[in-house]
N, C-alpha and C. Protein backbone atom coordinates (compact mmCIF):
# COMPACT_ATOMS: atom_id res chain seq x y z
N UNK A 1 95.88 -139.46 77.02
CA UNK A 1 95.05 -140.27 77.90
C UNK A 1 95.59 -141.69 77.90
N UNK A 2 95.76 -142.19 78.91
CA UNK A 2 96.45 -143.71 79.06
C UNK A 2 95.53 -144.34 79.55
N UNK A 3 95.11 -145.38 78.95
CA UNK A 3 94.14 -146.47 79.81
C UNK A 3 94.44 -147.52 80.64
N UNK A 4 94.31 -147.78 80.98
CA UNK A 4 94.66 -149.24 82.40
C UNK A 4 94.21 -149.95 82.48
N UNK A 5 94.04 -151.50 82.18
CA UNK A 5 93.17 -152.55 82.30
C UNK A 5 93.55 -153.28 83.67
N UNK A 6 92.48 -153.50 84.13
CA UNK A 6 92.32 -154.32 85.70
C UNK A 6 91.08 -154.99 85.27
N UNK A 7 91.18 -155.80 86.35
CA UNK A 7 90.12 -157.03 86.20
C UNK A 7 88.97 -156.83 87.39
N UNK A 8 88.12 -157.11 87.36
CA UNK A 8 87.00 -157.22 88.36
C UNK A 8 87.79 -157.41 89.41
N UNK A 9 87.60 -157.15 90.91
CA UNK A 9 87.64 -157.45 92.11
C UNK A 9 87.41 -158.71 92.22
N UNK A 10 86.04 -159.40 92.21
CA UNK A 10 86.06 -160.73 92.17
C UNK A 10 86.47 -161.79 91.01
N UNK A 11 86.96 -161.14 90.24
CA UNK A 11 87.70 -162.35 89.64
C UNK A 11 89.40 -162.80 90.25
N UNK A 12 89.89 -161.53 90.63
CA UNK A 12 91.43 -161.75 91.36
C UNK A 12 91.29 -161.91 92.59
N UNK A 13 90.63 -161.93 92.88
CA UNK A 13 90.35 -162.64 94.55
C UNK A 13 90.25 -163.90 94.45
N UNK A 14 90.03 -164.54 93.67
CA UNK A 14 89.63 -165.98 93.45
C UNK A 14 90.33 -166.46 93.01
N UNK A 15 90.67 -167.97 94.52
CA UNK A 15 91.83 -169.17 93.71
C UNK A 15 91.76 -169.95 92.67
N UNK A 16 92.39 -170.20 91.96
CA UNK A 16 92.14 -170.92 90.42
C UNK A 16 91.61 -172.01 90.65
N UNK A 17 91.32 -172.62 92.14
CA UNK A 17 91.02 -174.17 92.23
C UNK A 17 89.70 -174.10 92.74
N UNK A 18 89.16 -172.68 92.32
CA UNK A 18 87.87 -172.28 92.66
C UNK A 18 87.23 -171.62 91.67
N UNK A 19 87.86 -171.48 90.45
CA UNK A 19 87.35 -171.11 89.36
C UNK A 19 86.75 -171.88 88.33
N UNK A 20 85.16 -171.66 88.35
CA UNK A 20 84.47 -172.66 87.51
C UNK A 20 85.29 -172.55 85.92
N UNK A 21 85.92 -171.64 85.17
CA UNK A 21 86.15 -172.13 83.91
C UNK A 21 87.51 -173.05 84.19
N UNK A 22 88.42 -172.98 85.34
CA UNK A 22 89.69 -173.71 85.43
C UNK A 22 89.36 -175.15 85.95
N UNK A 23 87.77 -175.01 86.70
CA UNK A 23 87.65 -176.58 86.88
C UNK A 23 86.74 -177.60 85.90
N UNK A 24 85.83 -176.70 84.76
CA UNK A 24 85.82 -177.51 83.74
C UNK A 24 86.91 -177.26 82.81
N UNK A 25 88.27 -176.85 82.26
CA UNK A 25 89.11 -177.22 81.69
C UNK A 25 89.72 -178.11 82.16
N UNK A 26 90.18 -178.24 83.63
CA UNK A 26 90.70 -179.32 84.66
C UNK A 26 89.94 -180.57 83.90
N UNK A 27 88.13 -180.85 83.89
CA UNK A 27 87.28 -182.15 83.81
C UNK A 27 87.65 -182.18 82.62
N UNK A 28 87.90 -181.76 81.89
CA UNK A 28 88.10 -182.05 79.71
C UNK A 28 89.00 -182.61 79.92
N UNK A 29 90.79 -181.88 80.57
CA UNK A 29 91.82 -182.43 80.05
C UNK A 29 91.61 -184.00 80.21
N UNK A 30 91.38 -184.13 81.74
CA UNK A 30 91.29 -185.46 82.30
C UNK A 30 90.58 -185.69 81.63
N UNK A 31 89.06 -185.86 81.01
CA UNK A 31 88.39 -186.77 80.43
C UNK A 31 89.12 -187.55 79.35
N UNK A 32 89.85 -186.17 78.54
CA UNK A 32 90.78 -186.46 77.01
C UNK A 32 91.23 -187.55 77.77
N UNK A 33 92.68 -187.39 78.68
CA UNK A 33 93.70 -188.23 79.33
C UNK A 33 93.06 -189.72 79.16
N UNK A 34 92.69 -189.90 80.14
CA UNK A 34 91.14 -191.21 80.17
C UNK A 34 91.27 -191.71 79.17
N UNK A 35 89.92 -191.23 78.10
CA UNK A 35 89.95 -191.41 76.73
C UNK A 35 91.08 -192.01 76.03
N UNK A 36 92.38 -191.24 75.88
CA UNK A 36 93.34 -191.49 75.29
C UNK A 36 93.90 -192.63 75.47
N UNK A 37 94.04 -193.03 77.06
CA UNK A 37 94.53 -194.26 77.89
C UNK A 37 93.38 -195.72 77.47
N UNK A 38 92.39 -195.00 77.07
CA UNK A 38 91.55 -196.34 77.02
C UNK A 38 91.35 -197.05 75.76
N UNK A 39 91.75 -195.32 74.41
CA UNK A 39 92.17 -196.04 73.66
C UNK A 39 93.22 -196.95 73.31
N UNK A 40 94.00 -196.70 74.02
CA UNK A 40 95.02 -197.57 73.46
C UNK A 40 95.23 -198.93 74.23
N UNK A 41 94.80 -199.15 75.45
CA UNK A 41 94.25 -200.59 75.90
C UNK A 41 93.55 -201.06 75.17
N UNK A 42 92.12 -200.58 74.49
CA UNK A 42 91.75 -201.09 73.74
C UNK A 42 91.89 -201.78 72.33
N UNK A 43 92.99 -200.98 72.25
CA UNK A 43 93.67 -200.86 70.34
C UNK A 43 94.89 -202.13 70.82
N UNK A 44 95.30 -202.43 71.73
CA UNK A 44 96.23 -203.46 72.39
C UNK A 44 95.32 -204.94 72.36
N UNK A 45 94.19 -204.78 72.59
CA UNK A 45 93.61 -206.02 73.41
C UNK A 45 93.18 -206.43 72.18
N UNK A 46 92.49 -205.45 70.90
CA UNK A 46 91.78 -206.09 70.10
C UNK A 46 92.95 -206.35 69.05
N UNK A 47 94.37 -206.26 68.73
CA UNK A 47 95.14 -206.18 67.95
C UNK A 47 95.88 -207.51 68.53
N UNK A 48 95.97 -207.99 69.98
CA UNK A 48 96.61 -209.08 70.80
C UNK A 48 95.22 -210.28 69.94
N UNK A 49 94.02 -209.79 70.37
CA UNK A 49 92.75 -210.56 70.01
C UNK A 49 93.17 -211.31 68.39
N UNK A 50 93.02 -210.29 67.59
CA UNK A 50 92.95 -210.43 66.32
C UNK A 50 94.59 -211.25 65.20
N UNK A 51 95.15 -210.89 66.27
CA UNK A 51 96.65 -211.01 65.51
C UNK A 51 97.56 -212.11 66.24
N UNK A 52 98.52 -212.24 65.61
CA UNK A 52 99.90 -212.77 66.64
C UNK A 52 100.71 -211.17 67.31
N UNK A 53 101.37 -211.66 68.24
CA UNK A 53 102.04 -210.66 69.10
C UNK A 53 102.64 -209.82 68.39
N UNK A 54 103.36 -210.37 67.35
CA UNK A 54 104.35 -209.44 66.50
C UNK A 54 103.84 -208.64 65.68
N UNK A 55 102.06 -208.96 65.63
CA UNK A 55 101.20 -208.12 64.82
C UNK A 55 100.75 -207.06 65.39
N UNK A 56 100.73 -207.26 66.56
CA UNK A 56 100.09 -206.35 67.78
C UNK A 56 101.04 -205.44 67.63
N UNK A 57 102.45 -205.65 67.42
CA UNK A 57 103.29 -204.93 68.38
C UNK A 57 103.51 -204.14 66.97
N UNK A 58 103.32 -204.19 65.09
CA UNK A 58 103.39 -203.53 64.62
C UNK A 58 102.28 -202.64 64.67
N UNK A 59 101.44 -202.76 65.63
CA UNK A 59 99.92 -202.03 65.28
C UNK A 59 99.85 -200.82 66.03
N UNK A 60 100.01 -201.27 67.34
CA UNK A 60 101.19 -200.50 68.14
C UNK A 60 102.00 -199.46 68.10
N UNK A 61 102.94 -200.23 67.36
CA UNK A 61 103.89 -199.14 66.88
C UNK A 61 103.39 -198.32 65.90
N UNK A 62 102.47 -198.62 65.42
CA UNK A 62 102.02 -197.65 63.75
C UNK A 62 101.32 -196.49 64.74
N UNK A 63 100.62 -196.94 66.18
CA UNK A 63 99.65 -196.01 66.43
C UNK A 63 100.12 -194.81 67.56
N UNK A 64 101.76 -195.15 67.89
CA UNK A 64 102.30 -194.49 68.14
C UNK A 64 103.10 -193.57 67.82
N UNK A 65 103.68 -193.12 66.55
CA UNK A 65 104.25 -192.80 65.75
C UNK A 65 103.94 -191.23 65.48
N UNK A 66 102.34 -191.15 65.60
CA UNK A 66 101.74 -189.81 65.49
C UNK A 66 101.81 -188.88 66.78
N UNK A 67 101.70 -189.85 67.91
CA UNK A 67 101.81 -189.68 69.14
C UNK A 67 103.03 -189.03 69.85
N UNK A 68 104.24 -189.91 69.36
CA UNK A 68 105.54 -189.53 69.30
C UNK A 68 106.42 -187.99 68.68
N UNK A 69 105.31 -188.00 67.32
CA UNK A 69 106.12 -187.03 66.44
C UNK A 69 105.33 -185.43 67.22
N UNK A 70 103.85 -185.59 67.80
CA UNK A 70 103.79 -184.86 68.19
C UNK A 70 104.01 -184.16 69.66
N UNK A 71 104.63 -185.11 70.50
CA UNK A 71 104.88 -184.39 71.83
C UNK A 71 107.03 -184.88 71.92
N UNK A 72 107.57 -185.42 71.11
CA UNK A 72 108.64 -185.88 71.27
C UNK A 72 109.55 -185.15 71.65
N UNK A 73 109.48 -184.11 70.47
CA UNK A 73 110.53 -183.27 70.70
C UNK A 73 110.13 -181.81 71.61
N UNK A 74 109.10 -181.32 72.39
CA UNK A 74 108.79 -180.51 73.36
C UNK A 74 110.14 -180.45 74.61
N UNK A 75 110.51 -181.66 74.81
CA UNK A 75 111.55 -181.75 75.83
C UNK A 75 112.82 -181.06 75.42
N UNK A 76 112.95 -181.53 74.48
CA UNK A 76 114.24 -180.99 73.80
C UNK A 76 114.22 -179.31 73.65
N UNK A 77 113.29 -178.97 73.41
CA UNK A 77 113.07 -177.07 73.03
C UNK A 77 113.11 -176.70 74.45
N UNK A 78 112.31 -176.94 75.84
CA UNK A 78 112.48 -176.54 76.96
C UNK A 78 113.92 -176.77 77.35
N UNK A 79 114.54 -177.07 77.36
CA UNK A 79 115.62 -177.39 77.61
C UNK A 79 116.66 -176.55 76.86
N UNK A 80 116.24 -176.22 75.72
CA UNK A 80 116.94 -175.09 75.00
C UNK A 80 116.54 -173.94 75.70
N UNK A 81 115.56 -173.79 76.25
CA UNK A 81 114.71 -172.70 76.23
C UNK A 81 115.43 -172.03 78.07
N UNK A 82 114.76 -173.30 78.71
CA UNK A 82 115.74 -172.96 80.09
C UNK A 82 116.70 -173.11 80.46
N UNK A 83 117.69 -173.78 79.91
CA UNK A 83 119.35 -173.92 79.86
C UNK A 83 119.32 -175.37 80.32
N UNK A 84 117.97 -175.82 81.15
CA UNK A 84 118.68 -177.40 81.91
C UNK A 84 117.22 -177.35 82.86
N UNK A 85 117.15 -178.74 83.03
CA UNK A 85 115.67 -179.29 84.11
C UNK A 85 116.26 -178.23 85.64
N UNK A 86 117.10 -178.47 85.69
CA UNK A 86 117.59 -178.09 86.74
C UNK A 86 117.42 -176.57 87.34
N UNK A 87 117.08 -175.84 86.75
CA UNK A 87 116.72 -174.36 86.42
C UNK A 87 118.01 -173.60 86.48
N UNK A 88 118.69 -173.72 86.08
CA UNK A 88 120.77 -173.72 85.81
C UNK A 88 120.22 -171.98 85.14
């Protein structure tokens, strides 16, 4: 006996830009995005506020570092992965 999985009729009929779980994952990412962007204006203004420039700019740099190590190297593996941006 072999089984076959298919999906509801109305779920594959339906464009993803009409799918309530793809358009609240859509509102999170963006909210994160936002969020993320506002932290770090903020973490700028009160570190410019509080400090001299060169203080800012180590504060900055400290709060990027985590930021860096975790999306840095993604480029580099796709690129292994597909031979080239180019789709080569």
């Amino acid at each position: 006996m072999t089984a076959a999985l298919t999906a509801p009729a109305d779920v594959t009929d339906r464009p993803a830009h009409r799918d309530g779980n793809v358009l609240r994952w859509l509102a999170a990412y963006t909210a994160s995005m936002v969020g993320d962007s506002v932290y770090y204006i903020a973490l700028s203004w009160a570190a410019v506020r509080a400090g001299t420039p060169a203080e800012a700019g180590l504060v900055m740099t400290a709060s990027a570092v985590p930021r860096a190590l975790r999306w840095g190297y993604r480029p580099l593996e796709r690129s292994r992965e597909w031979g080239s941006w180019a789709g080569e």
